[in-house]
N, C-alpha and C. Protein backbone atom coordinates (compact mmCIF):
# COMPACT_ATOMS: atom_id res chain seq x y z
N UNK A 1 4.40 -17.43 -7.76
CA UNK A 1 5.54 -16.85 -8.46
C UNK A 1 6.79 -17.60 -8.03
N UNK A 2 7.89 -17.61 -8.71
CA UNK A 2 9.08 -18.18 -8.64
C UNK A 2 8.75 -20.43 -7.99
N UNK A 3 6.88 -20.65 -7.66
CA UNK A 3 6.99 -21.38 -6.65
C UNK A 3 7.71 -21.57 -5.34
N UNK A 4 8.20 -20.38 -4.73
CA UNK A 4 8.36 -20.23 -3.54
C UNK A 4 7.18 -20.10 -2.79
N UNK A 5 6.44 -19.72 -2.82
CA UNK A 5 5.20 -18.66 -1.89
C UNK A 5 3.85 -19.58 -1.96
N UNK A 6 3.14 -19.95 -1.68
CA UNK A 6 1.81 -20.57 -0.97
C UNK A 6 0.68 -19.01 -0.77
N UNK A 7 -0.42 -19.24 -1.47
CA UNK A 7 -1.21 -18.06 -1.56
C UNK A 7 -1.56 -17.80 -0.27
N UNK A 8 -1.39 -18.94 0.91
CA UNK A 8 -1.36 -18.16 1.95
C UNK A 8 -0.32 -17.97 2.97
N UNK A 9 0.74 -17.86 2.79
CA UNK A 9 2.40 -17.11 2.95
C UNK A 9 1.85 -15.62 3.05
N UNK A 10 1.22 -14.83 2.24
CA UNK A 10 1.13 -13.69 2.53
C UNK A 10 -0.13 -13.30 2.16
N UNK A 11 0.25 -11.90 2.51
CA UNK A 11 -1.17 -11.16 2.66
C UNK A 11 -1.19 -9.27 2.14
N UNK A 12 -2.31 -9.41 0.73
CA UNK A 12 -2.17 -8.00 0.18
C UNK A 12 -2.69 -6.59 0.74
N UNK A 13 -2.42 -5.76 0.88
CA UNK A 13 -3.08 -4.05 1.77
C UNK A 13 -2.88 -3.11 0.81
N UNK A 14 -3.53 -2.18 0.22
CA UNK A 14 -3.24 -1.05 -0.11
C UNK A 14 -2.53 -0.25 1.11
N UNK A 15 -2.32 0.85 1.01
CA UNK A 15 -1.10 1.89 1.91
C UNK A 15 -2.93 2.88 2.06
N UNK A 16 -3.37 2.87 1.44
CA UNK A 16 -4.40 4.04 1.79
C UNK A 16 -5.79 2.59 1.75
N UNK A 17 -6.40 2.79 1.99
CA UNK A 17 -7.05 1.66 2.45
C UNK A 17 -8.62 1.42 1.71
N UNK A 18 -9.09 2.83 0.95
CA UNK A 18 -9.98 2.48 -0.25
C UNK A 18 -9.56 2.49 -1.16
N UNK A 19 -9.73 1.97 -2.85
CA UNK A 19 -9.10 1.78 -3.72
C UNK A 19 -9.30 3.48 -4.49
N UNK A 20 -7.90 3.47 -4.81
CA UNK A 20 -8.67 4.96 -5.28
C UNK A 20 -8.44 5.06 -7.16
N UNK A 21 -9.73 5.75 -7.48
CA UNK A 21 -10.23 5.20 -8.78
C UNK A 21 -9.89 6.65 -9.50
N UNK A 22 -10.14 6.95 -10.73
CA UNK A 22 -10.58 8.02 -11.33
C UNK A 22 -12.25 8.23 -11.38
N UNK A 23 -12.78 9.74 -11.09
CA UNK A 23 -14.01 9.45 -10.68
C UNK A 23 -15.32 9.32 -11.76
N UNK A 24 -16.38 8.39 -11.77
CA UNK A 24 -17.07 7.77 -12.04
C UNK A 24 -16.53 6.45 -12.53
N UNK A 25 -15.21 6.04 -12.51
CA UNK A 25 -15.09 4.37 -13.17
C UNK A 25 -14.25 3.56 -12.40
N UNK A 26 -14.76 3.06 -11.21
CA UNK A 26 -14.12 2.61 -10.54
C UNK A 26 -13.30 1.12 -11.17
N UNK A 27 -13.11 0.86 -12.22
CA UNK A 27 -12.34 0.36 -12.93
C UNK A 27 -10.75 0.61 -12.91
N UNK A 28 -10.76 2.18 -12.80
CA UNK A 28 -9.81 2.57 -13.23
C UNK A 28 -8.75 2.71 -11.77
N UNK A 29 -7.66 2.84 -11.94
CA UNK A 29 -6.69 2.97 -10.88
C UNK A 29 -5.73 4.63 -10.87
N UNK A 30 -5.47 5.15 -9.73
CA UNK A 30 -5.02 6.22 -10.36
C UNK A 30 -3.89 6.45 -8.54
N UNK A 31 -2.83 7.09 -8.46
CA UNK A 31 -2.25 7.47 -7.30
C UNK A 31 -3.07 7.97 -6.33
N UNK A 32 -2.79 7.42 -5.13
CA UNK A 32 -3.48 8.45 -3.80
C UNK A 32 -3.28 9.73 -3.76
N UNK A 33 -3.86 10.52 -3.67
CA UNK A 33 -3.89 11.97 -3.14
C UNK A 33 -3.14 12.22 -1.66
N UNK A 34 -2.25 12.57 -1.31
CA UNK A 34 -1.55 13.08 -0.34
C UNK A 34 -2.85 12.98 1.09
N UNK A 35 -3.22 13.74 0.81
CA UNK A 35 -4.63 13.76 2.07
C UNK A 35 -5.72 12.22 2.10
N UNK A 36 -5.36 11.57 0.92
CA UNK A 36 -5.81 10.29 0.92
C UNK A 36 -4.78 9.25 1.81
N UNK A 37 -4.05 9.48 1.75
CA UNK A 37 -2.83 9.02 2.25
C UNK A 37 -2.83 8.96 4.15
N UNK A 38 -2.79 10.35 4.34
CA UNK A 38 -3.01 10.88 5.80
C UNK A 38 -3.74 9.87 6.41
N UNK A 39 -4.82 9.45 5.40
CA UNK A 39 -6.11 8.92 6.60
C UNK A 39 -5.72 8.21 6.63
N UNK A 40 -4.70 7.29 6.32
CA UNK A 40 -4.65 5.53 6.69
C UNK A 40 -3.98 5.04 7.63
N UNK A 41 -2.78 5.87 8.17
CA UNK A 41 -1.56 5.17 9.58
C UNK A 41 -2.55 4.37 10.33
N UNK A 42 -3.20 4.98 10.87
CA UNK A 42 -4.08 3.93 11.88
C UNK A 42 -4.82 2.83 11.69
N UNK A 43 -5.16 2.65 10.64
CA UNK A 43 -6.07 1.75 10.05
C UNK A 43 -4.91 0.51 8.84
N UNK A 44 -4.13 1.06 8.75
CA UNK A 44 -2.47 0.71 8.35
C UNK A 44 -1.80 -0.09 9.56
N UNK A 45 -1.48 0.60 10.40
CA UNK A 45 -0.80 0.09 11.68
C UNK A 45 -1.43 -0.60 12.11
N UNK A 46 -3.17 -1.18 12.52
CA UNK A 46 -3.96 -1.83 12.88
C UNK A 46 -3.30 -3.30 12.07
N UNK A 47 -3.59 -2.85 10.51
CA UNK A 47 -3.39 -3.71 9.86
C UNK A 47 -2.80 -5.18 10.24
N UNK A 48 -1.20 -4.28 10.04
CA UNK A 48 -0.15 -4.64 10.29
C UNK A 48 -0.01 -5.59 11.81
N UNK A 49 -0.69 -5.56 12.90
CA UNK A 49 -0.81 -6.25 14.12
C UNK A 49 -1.50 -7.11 13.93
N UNK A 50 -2.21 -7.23 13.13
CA UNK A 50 -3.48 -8.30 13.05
C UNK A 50 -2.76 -9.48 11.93
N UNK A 51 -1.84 -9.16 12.07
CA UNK A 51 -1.10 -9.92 10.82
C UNK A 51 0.39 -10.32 11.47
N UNK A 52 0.52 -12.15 11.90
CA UNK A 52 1.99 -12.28 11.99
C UNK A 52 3.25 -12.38 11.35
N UNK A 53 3.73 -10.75 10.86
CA UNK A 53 4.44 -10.18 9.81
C UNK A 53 5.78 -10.15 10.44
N UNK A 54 6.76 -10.76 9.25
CA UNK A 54 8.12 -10.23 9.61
C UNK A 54 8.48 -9.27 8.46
N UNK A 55 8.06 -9.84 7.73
CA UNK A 55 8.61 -9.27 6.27
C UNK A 55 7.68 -8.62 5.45
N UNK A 56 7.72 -7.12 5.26
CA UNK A 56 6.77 -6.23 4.53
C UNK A 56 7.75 -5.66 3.30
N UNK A 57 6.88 -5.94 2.27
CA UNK A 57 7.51 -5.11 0.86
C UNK A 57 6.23 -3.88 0.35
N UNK A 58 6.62 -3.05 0.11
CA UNK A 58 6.14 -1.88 -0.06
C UNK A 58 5.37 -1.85 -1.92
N UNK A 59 4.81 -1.51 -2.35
CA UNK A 59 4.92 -1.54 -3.97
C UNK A 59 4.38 -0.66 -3.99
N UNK A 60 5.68 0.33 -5.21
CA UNK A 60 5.37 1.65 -5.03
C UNK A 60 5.69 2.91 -3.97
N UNK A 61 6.36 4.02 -4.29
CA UNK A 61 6.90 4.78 -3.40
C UNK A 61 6.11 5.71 -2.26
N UNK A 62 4.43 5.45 -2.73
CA UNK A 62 3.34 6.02 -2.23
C UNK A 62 3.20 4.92 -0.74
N UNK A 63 3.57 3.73 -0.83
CA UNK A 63 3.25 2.77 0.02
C UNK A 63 4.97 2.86 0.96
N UNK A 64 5.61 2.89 0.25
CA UNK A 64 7.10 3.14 1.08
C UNK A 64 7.13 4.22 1.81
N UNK A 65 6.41 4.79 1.45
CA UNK A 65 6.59 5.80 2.32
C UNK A 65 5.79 6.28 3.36
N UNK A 66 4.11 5.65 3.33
CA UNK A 66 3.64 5.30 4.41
C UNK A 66 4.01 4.73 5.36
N UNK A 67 4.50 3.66 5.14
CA UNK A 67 5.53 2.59 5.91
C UNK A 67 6.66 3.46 6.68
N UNK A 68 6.86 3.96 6.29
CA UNK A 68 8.27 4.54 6.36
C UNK A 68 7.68 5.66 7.74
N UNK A 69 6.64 6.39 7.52
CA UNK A 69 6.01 7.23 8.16
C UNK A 69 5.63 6.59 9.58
N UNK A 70 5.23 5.30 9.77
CA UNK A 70 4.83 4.39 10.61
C UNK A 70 5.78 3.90 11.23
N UNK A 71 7.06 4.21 10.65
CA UNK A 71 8.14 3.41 11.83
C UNK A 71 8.69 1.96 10.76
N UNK A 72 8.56 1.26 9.94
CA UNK A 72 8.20 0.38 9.36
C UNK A 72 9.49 0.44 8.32
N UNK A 73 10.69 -0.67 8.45
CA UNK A 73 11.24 -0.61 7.81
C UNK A 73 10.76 -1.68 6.34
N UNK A 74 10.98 -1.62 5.68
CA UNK A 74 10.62 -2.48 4.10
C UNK A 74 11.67 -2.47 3.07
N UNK A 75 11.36 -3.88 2.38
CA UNK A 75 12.12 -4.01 1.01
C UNK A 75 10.07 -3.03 0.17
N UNK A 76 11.87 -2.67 -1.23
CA UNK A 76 10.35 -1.83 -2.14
C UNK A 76 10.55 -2.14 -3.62
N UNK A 77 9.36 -2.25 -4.10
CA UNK A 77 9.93 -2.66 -5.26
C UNK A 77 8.97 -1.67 -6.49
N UNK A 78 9.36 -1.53 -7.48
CA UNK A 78 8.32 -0.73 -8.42
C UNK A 78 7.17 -0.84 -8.80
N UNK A 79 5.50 -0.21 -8.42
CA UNK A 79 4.36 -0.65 -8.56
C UNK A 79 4.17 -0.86 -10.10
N UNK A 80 3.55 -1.83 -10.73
CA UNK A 80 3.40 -2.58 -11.65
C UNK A 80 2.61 -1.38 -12.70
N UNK A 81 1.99 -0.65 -12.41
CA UNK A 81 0.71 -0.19 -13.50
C UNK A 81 1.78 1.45 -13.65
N UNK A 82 1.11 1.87 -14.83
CA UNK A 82 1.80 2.46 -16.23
C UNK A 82 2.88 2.18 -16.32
N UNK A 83 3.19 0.94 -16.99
CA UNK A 83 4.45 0.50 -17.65
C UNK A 83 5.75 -0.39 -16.92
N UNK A 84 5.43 -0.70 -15.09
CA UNK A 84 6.29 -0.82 -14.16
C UNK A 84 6.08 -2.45 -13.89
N UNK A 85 5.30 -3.23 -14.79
CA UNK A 85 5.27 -4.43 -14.76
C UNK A 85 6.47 -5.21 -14.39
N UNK A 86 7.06 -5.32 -15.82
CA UNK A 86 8.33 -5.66 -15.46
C UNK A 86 9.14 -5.50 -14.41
N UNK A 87 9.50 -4.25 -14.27
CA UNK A 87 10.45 -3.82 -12.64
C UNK A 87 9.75 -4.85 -11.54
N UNK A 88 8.50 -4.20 -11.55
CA UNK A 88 7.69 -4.66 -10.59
C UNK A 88 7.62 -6.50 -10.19
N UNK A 89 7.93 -7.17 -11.52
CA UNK A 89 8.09 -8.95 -11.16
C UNK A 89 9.96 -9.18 -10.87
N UNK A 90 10.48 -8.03 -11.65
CA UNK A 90 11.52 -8.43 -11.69
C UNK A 90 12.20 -8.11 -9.83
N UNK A 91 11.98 -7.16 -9.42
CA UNK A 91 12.20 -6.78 -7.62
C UNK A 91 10.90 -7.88 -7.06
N UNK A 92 9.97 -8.29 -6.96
CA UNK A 92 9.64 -9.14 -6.43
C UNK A 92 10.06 -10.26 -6.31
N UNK A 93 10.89 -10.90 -7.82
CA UNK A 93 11.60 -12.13 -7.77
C UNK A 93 12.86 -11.89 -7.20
N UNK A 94 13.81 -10.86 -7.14
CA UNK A 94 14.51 -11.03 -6.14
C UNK A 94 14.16 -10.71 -5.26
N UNK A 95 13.36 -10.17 -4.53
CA UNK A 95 13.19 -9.95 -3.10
C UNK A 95 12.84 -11.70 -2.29
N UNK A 96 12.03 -12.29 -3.36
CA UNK A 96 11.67 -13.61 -2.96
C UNK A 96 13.29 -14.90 -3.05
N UNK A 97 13.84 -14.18 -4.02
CA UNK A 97 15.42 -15.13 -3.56
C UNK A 97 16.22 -14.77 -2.66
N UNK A 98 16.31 -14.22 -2.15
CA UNK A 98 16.79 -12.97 -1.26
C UNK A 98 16.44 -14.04 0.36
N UNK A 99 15.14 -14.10 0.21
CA UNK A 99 14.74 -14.96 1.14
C UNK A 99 13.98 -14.08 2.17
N UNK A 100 13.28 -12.79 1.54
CA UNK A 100 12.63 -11.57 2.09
C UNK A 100 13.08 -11.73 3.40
N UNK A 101 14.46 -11.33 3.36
CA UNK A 101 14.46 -9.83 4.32
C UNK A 101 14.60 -9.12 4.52
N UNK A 102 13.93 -9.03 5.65
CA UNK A 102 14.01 -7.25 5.64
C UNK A 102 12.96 -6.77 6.95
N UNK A 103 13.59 -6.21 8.05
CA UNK A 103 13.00 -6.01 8.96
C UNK A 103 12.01 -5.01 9.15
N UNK A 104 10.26 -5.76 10.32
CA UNK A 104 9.81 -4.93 10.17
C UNK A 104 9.95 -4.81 11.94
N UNK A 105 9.66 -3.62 12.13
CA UNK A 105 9.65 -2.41 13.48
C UNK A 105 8.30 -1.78 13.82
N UNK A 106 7.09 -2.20 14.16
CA UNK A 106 5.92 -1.95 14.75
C UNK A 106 5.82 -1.07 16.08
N UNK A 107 5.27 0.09 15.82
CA UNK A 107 5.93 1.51 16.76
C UNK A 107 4.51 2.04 16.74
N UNK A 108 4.36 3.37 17.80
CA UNK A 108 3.36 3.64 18.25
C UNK A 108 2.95 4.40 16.57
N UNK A 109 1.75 4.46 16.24
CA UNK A 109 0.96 5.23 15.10
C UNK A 109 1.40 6.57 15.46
N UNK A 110 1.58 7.08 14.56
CA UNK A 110 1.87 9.24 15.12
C UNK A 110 0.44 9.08 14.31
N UNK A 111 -0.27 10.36 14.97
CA UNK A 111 -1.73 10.70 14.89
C UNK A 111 -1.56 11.56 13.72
């Protein structure tokens, strides 16, 4: 995108860490469930160490706010699916002129 970025510059995570589908079509994409959510800080925060990260963008307010839960400051931008495409390239391309920053803060997991 923009040709700034090298496919390996970064690296993609869901905020909840199985994909969560509508049930029988795992095709389909649908919001985490609150209690879907819960289970991931740790396995989130793991993530996040295993990875030499300065700069985390969130997509989607379900993922900002995991982050957010973790100690984890982020740029956020609008998740792409029902209708948020646009937003969604258009805050990524500035976040990428911008020159992504945006600090991240790696803190103990709350259980």
């Amino acid at each position: 995108m923009l040709g700034l970025m090298d496919s390996h510059d970064f690296v993609l995570r869901n905020s909840f860490a199985c994909h969560p589908h509508h049930e029988g079509d795992m095709l389909t994409n649908r919001t985490p469930a609150e209690e879907e959510i819960e289970t991931g800080p740790d396995t989130l925060h793991t993530f996040l160490k295993a990875f030499p990260v300065r700069e985390v963008v969130a997509v989607g307010r379900k993922c900002e706010g995991a982050l957010k839960a973790l100690g984890i400051n982020c740029e956020s931008v609008r998740h792409p699916a029902n209708g948020g495409a646009n937003k969604f390239r258009e805050g990524i391309e500035q976040i990428l002129r911008s020159g992504m920053r945006c600090a991240v803060r790696l803190e103990p997991c709350a259980a």
